[in-house]
Protein backbone atom coordinates (compact mmCIF):
# COMPACT_ATOMS: atom_id res chain seq x y z
CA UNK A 1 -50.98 213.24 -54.24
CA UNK A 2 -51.51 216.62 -52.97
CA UNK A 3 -52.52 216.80 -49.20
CA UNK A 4 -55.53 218.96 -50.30
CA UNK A 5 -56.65 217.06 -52.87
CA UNK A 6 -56.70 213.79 -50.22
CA UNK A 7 -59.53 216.18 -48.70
CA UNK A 8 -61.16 217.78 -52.19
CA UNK A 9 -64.85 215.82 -51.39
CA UNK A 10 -64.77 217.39 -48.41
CA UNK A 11 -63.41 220.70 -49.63
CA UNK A 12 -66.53 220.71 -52.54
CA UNK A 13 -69.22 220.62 -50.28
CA UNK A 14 -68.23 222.48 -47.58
CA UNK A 15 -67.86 225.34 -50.54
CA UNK A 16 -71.42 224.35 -51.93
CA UNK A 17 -72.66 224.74 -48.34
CA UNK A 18 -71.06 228.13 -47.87
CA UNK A 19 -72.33 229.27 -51.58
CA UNK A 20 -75.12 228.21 -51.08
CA UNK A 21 -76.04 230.01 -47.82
CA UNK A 22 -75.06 233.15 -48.76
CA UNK A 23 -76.53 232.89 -52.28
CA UNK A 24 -79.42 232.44 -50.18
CA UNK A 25 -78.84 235.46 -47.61
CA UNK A 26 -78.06 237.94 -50.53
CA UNK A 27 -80.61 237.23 -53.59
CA UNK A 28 -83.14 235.07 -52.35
CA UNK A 29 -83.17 233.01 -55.42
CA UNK A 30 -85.49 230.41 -56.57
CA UNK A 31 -85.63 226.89 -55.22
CA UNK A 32 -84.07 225.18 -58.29
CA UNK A 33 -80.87 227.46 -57.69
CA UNK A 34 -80.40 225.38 -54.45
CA UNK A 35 -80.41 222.25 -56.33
CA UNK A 36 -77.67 224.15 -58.97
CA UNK A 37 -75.74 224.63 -56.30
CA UNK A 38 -76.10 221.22 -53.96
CA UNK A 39 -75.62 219.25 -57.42
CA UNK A 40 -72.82 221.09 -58.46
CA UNK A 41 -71.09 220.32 -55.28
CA UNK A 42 -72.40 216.82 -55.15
CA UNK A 43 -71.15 215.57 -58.35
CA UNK A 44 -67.44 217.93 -57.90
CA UNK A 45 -67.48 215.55 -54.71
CA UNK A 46 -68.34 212.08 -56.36
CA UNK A 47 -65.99 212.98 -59.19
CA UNK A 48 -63.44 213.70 -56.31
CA UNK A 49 -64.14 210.10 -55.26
CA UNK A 50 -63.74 208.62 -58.41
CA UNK A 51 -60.28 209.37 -59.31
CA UNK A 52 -58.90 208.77 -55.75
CA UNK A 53 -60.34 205.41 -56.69
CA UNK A 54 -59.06 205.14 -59.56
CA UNK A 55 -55.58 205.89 -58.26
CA UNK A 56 -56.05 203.86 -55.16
CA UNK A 57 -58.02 200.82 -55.36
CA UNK A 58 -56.00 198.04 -54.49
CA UNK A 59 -53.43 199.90 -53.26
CA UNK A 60 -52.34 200.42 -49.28
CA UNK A 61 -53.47 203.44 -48.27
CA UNK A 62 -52.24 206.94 -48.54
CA UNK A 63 -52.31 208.90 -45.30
CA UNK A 64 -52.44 212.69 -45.46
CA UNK A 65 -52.78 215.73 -42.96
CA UNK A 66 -50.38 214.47 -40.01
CA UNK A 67 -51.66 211.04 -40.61
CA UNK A 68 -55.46 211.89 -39.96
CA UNK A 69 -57.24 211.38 -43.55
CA UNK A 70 -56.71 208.20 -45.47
CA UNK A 71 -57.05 208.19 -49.32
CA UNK A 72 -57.98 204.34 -50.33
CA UNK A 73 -60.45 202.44 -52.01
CA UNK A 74 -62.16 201.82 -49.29
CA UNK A 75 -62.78 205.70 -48.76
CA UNK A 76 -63.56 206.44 -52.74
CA UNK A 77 -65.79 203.46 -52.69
CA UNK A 78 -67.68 205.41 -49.65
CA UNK A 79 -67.83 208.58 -51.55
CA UNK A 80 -69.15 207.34 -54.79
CA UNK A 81 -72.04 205.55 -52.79
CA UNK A 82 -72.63 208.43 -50.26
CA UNK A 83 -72.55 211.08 -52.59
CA UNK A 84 -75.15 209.92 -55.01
CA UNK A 85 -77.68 208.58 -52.38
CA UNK A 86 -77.22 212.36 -51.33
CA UNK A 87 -78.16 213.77 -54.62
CA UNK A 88 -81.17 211.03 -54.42
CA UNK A 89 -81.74 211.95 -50.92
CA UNK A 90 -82.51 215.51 -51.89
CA UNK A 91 -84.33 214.09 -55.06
CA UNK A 92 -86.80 212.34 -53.14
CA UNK A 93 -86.83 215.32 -49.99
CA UNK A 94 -87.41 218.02 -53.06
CA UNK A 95 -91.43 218.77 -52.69
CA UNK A 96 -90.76 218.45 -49.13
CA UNK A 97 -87.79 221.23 -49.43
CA UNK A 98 -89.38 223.71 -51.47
CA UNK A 99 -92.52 223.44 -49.10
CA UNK A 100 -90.55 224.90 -46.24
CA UNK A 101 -90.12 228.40 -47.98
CA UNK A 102 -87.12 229.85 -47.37
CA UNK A 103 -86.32 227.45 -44.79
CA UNK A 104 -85.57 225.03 -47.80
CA UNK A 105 -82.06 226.29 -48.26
CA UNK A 106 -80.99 225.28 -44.55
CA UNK A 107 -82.80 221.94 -45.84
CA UNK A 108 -80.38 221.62 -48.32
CA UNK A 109 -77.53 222.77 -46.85
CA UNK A 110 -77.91 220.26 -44.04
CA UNK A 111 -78.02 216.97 -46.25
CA UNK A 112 -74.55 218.36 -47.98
CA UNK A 113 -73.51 218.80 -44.50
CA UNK A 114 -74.15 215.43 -43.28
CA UNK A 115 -73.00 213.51 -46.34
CA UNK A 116 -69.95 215.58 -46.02
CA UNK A 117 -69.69 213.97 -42.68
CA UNK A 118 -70.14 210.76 -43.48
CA UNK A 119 -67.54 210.46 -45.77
CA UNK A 120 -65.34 212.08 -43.55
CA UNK A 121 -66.17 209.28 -41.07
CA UNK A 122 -65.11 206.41 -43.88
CA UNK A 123 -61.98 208.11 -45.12
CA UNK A 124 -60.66 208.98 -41.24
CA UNK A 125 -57.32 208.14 -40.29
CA UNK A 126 -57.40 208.74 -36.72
CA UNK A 127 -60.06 207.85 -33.95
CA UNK A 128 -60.30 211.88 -32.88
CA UNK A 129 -61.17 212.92 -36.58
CA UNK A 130 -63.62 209.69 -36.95
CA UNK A 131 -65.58 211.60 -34.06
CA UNK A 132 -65.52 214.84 -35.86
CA UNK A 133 -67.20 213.09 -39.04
CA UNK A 134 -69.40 211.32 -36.54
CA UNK A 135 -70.85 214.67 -34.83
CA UNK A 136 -71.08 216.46 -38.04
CA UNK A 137 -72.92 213.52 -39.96
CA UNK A 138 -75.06 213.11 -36.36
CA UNK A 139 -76.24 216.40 -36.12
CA UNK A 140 -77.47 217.35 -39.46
CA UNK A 141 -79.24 214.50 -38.98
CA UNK A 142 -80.51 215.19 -35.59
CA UNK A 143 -81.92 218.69 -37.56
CA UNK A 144 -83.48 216.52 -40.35
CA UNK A 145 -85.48 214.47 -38.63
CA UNK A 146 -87.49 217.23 -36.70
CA UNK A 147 -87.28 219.49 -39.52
CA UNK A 148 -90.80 220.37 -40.06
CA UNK A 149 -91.87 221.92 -36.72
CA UNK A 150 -95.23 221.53 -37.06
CA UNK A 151 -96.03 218.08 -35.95
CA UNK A 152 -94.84 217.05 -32.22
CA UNK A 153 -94.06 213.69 -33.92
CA UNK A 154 -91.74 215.03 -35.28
CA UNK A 155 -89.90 217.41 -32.23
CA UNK A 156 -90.02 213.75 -30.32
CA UNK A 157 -88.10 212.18 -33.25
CA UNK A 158 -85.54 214.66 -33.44
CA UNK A 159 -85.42 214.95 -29.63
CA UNK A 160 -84.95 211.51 -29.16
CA UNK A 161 -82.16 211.19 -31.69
CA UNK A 162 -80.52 213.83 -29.88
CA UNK A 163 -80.53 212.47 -26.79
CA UNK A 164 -79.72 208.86 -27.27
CA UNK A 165 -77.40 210.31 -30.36
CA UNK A 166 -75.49 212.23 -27.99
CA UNK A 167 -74.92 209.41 -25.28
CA UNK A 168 -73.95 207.15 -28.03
CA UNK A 169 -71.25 209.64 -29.19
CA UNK A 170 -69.96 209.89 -25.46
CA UNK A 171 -69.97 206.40 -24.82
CA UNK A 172 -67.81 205.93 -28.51
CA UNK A 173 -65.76 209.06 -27.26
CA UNK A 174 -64.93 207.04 -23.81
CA UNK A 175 -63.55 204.19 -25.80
CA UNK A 176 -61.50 206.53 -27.68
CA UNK A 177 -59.66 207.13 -25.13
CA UNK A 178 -59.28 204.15 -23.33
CA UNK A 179 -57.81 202.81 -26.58
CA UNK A 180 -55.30 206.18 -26.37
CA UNK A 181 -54.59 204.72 -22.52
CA UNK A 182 -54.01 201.46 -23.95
CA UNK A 183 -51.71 202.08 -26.90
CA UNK A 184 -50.46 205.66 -26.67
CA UNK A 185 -52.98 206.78 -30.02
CA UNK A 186 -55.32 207.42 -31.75
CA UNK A 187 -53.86 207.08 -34.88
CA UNK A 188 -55.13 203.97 -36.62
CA UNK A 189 -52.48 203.24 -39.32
CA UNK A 190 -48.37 204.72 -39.81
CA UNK A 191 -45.19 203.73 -37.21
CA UNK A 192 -46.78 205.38 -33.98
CA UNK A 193 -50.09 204.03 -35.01
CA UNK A 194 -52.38 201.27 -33.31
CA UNK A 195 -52.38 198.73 -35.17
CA UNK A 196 -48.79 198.81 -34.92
CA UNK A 197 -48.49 199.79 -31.59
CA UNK A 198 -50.83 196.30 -30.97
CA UNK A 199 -49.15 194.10 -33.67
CA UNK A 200 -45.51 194.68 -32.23
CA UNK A 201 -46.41 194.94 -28.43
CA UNK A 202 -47.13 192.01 -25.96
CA UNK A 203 -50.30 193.23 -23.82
CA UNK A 204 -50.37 191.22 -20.20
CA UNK A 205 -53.28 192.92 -19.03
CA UNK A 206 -55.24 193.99 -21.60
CA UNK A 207 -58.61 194.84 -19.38
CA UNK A 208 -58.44 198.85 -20.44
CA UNK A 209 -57.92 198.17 -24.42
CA UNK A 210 -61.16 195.60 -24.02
CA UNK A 211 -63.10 197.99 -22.34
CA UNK A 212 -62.56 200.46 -24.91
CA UNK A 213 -63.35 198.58 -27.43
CA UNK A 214 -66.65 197.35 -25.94
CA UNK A 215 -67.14 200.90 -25.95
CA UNK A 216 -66.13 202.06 -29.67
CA UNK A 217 -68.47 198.64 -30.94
CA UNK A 218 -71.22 199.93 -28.97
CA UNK A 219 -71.30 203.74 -29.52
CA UNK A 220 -70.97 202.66 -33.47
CA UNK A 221 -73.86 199.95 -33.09
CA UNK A 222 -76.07 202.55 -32.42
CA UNK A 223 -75.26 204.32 -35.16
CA UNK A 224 -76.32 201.34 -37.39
CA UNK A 225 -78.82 200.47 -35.32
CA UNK A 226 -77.86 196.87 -34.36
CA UNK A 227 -79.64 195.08 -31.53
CA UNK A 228 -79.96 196.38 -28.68
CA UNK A 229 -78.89 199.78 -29.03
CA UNK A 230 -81.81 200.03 -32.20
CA UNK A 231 -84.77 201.72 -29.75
CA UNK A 232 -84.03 204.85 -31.49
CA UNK A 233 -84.52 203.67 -35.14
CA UNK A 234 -88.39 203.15 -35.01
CA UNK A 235 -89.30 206.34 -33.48
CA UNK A 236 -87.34 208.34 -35.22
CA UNK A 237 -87.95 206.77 -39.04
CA UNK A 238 -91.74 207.34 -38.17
CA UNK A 239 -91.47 210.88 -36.55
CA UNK A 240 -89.10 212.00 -39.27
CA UNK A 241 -90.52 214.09 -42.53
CA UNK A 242 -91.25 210.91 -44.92
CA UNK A 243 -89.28 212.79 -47.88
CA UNK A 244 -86.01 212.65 -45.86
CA UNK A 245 -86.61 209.34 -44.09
CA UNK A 246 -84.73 207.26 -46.24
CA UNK A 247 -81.39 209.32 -47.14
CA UNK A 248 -81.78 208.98 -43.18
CA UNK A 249 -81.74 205.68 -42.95
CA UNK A 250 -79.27 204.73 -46.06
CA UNK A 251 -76.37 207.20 -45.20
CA UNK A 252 -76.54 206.44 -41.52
CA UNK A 253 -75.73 202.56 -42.41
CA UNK A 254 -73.28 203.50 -44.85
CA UNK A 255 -71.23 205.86 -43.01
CA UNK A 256 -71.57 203.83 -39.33
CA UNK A 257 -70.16 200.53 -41.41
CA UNK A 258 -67.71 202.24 -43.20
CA UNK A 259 -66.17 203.82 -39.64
CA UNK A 260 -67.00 200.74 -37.31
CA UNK A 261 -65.26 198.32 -40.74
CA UNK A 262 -62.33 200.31 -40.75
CA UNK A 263 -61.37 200.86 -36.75
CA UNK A 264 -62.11 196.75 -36.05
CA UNK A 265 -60.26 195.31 -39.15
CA UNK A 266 -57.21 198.44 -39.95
CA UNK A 267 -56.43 199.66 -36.05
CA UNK A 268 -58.03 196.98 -33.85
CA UNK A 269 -57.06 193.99 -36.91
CA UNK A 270 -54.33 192.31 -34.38
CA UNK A 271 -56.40 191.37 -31.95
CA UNK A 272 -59.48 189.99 -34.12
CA UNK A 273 -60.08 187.40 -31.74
CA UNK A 274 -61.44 189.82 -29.15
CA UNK A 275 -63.99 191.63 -31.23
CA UNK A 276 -64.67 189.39 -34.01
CA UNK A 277 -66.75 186.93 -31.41
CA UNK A 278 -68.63 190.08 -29.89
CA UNK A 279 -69.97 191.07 -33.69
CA UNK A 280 -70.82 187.70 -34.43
CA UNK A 281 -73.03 187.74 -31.04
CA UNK A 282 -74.13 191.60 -32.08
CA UNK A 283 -75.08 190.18 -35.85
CA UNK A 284 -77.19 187.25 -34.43
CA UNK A 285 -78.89 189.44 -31.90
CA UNK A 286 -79.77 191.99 -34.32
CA UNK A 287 -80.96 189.98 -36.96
CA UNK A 288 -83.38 188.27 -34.75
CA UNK A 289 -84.86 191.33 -33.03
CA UNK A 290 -85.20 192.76 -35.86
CA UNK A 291 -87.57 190.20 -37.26
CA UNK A 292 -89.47 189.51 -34.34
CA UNK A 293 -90.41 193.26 -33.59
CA UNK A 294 -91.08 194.16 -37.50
CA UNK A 295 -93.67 190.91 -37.70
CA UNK A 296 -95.70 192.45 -35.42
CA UNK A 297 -95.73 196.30 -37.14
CA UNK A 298 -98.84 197.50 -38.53
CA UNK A 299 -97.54 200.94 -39.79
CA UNK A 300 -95.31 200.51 -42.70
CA UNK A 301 -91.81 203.02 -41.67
CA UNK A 302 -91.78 201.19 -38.45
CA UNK A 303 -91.54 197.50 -39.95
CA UNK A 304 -88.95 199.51 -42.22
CA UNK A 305 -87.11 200.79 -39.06
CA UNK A 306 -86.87 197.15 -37.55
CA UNK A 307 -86.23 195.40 -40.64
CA UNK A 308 -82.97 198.02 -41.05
CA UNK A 309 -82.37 196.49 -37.63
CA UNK A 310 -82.20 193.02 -39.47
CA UNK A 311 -80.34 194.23 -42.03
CA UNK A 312 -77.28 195.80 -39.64
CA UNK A 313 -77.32 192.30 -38.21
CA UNK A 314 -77.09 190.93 -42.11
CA UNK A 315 -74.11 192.99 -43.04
CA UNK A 316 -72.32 192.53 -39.75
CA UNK A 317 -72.33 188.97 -40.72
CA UNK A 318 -69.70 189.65 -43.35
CA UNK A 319 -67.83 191.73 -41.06
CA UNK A 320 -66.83 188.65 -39.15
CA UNK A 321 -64.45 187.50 -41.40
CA UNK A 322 -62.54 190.65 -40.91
CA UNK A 323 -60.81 192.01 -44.16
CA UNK A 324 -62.01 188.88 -46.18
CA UNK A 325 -65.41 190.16 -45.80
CA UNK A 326 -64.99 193.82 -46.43
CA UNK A 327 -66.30 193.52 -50.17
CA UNK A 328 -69.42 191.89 -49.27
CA UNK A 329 -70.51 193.78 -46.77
CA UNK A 330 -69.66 197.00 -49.33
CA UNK A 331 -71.75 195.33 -51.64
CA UNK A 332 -74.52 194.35 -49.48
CA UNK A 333 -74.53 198.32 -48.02
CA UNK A 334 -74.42 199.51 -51.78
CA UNK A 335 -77.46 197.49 -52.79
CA UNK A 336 -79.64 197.88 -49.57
CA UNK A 337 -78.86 201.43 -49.13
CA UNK A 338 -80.81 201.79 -52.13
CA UNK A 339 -83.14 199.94 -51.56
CA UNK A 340 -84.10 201.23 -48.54
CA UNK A 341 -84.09 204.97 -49.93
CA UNK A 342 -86.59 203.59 -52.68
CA UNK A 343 -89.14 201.97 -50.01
CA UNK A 344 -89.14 205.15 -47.69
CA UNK A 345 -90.13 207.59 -50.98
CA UNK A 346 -92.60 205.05 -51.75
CA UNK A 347 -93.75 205.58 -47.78
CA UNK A 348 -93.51 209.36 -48.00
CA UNK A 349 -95.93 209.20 -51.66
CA UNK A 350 -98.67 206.95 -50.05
CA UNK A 351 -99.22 208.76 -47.07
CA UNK A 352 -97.10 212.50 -47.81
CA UNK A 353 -93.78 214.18 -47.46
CA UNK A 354 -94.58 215.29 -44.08
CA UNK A 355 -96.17 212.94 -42.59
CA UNK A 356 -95.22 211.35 -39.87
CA UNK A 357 -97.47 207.68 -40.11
CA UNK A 358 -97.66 205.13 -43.02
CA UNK A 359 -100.82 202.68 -41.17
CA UNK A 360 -100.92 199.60 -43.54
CA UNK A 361 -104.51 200.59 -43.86
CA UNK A 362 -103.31 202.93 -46.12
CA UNK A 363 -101.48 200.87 -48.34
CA UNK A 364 -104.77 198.92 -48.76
CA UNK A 365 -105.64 198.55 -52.83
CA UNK A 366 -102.46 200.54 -53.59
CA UNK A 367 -101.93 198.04 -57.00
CA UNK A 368 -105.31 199.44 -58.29
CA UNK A 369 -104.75 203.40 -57.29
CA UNK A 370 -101.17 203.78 -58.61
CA UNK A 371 -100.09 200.07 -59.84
CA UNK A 372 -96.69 201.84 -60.94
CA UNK A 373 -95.97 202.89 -57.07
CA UNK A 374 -97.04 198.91 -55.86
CA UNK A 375 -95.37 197.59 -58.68
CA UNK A 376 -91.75 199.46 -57.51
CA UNK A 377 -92.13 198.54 -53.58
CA UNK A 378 -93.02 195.14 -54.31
CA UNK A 379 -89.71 194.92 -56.16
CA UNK A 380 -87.89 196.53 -53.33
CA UNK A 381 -89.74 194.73 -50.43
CA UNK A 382 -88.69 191.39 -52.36
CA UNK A 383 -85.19 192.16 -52.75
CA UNK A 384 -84.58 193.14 -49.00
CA UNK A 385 -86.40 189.53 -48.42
CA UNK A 386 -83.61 187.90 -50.34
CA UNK A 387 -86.00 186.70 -52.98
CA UNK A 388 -83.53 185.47 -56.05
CA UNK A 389 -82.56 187.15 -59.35
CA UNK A 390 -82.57 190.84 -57.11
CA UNK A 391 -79.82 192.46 -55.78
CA UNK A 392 -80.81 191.47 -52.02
CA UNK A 393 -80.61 187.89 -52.80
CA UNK A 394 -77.58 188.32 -54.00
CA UNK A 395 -76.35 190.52 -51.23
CA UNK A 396 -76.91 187.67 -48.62
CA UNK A 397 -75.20 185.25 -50.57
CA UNK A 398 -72.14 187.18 -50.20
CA UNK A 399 -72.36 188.05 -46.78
CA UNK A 400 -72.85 184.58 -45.79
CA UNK A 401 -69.91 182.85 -47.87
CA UNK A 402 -67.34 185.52 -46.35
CA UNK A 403 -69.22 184.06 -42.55
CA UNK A 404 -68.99 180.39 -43.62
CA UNK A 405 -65.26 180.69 -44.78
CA UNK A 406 -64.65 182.47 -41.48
CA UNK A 407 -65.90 179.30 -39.30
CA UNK A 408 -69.10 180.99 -38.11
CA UNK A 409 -71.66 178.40 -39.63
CA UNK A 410 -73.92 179.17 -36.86
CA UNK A 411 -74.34 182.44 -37.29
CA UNK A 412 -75.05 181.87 -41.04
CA UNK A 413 -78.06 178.76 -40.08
CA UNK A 414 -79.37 181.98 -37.78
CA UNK A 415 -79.55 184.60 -40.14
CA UNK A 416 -81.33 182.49 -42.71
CA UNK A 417 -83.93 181.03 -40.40
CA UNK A 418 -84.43 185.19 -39.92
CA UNK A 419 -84.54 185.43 -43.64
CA UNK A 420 -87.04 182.91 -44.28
CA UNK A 421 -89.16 184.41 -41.41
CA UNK A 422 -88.90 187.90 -42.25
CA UNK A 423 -90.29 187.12 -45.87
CA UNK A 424 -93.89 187.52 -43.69
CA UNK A 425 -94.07 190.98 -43.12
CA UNK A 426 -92.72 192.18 -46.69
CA UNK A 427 -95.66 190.35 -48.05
CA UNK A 428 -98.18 191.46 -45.32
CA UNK A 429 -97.62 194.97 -47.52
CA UNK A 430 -98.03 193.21 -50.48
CA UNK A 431 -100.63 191.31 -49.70
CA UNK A 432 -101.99 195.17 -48.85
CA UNK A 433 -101.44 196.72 -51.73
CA UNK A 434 -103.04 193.67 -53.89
CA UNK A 435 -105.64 191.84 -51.96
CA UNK A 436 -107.21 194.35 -49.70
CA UNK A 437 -110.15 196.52 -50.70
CA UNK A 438 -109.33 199.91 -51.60
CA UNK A 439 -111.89 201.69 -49.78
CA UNK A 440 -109.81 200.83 -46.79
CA UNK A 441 -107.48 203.46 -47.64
CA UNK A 442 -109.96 205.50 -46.01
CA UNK A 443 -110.56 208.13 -49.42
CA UNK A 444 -107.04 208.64 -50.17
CA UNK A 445 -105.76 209.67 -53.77
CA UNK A 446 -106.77 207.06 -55.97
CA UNK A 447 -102.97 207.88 -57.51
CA UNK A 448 -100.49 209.77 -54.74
CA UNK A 449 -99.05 212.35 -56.16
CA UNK A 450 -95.37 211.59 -56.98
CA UNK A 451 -92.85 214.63 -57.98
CA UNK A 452 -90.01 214.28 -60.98
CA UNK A 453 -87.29 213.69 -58.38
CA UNK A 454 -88.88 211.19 -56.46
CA UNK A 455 -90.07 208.87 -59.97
CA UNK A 456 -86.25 209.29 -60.65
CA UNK A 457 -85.15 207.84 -57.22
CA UNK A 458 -87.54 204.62 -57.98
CA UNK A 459 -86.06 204.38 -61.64
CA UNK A 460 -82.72 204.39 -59.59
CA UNK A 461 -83.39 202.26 -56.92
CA UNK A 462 -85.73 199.40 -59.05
CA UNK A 463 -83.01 199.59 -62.12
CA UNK A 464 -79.86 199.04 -59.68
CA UNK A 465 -82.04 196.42 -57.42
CA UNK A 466 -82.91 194.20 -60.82
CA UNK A 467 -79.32 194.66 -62.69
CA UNK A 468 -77.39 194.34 -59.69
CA UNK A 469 -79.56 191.09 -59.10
CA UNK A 470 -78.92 189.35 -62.26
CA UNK A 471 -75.36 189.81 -62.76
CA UNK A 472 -73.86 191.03 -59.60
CA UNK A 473 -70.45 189.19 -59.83
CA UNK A 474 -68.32 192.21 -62.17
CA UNK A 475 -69.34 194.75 -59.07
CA UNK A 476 -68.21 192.26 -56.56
CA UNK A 477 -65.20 190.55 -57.50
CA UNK A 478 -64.11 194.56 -58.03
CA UNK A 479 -65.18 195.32 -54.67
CA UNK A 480 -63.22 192.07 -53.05
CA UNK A 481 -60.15 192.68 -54.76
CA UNK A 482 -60.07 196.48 -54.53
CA UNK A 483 -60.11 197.26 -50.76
CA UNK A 484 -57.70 196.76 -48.35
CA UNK A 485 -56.82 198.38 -45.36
């Protein structure tokens, strides 16, 4: 393969950014030119994706640029998700976008920018460009979440992302290089690599590799927003615009899993038995806290936030069997990532794009004012409650088979027992939307108004969440036997 076309998804959007900017500067055009543009380089991208995996899957990897970008199936797998939840991102952000005037183009350009981040993260070869994907995925986002300047919910979202973003980054940053202390790289895969370096090399006193990797597992937990680096997630899913919320939420657990899976099982694989215990702790945590805190919510994007807590403890479950478990946790990130996207648009229709609230009160006799919109979260809320015949049922029952065949039976007992309990607050909502008066709703809309993009993000979201539910095995028996590291 051609070095530059190891780094063509990359290469598209950075080209729809620029065109799109100075399309922008020079004519002013109409808002649907910006989605020309962003889906033009959104689909180049995914198409991009999909022929490096169809060249690649299965196959070792194929390292490009002075050994810096990998081209895998682990990497194409990561661009065909991230790509499209971008393209549903903006979908479900578009009311939101074209509200902000002229403003809307920077919108635009930002959510190409971070996806083009985040796939930069999964595909990265060496720790130093994982940290470049990591600060250009971070601060789009950072930008995104205080986006619409006129509510101070909103500036404290985006400021506190910032500032807990940024010591996250410097606290991964410090393990990077006491990893490079330890082993003499930062490469994670070729001769002077890593995970050679670590596989060939007898380490007596291995206190400075440990440290750094307490350091790179912690600066990518928060990413992910495991317990207890998570006290970011609530505030800022709440403050953020409710449009953009969810592309928020999904890409940041795709492209945080995708890094943290590929530095602990490709460069850090030999010595499994020093991290694999800390995740296992990190998944039980998280998956507990998570629970606990969203049971007692009473506004709807914050029991989101702290269920996605749960959930980061749910997929780190799989990552415990190391590269056994790399196609269920794929699978599980594929299915929730969606589903997450299509309960945060159903957030931003109740109570508006901008808004920076969603009080349960306002879900209150949401089956009788728009039984389409209660009909599609109830669907969602169920799957990410593991209820069976939906894609999150199916999603745990992968993640815990790759923990049981690893030995960690304990951690499996755990994160069911947080399963059963977290089935309470999904139906508190639903109970909301069905059982409660709808005067309570205090004289909202008797139907929210709902744009074309977002009613295609909820076709999306309910249509993968029910097929992926009923006959999930084709898409993961391809993921299990199509990614190695």
């Amino acid at each position: 393969m051609n070095a530059f076309l190891s780094a063509a998804p990359e290469v598209a959007l950075a080209a729809a950014v620029v065109l799109l900017l100075m399309v922008e500067v020079a004519f002013k055009p109409r808002p649907a030119a910006w989605g020309a543009i962003a889906g033009a380089g959104l689909a180049a991208a995914t198409g991009f994706s999909a022929w490096q995996w169809a060249a690649y899957r299965g196959a070792d990897a194929g390292v490009f640029w002075h050994q810096t970008i990998a081209v895998d199936g682990f990497a194409a797998f990561a661009g065909m998700l991230v790509f499209p939840l971008a393209a549903l991102g903006l979908m479900s952000a578009w009311r939101l976008a074209v509200s902000q005037g002229r403003r809307g183009a920077e919108f635009v350009a930002l959510v190409l920018l971070a996806a083009t981040g985040a796939h930069l993260m999964a595909a990265a070869a060496d720790l130093v460009v994982l940290f470049i994907g990591l600060e250009i995925f971070s601060i789009s986002l950072y930008v995104l979440a205080g986006f619409t300047r006129e509510r101070v919910d909103a500036d404290e979202a985006s400021l506190k992302y910032f500032l807990l973003g940024a010591f996250a980054s410097a606290v991964f940053l410090y393990g990077v290089a006491l990893v490079f202390a330890a082993t003499g790289s930062t490469k994670i895969y070729g001769s002077g690599g890593i995970a050679r370096y670590l596989a060939g090399t007898i380490i007596f006193r291995p206190g400075v590799l440990l440290a750094g990797l307490a350091l790179l597992l912690a600066g990518m937990a928060f990413k992910v927003s495991a317990a207890p680096f998570h006290v970011w997630a609530p505030d800022v899913y709440q403050g953020a615009p409710g449009g953009i919320t969810g592309f928020l939420a999904a890409s940041a657990k795709v492209a945080g899993f995708a890094a943290l899976a590929r530095v602990l099982t490709a460069a850090l694989g030999p010595r499994a038995a020093d991290w694999v215990p800390a995740v296992a702790v990190l998944a039980a945590v998280s998956v507990v806290v998570g629970t606990l805190l969203a049971i007692v919510q009473d506004d709807v994007k914050r029991l989101l936030a702290y269920s996605s807590v749960a959930h980061a403890g749910f997929i780190l479950t799989a990552l415990v069997a190391g590269r056994g478990g790399l196609g269920d946790m794929w699978f599980y990130l594929a299915t929730y990532a969606v589903q997450v996207l299509g309960a945060f648009t159903v957030a931003a229709a109740v109570s508006g794009d901008g808004a920076g609230r969603s009080p349960l009160r306002h879900w209150a006799g949401l089956g009788r004012r728009s039984p389409w919109l209660a009909a599609t979260m109830t669907l969602l809320l169920l799957a990410m409650g593991g209820i069976p015949l939906t894609a999150g049922f199916a999603g745990k029952v992968a993640v815990f088979r790759a923990a049981i065949d690893a030995g960690y039976l304990w951690l499996v007992i755990v994160a069911l027992l947080a399963t059963v309990a977290g089935l309470y607050f999904y139906l508190r909502v639903i109970v909301a939307m069905y059982l409660s008066a709808p005067e309570e709703a205090e004289g909202l809309p008797c139907g929210p108004p709902v744009g074309w993009g977002a009613r295609l993000v909820l076709a999306v979201a309910s249509a993968a969440t029910l097929v992926l539910g009923v006959a999930p095995w084709p898409l993961l028996d391809l993921l299990r036997h199509a990614l190695p590291l």
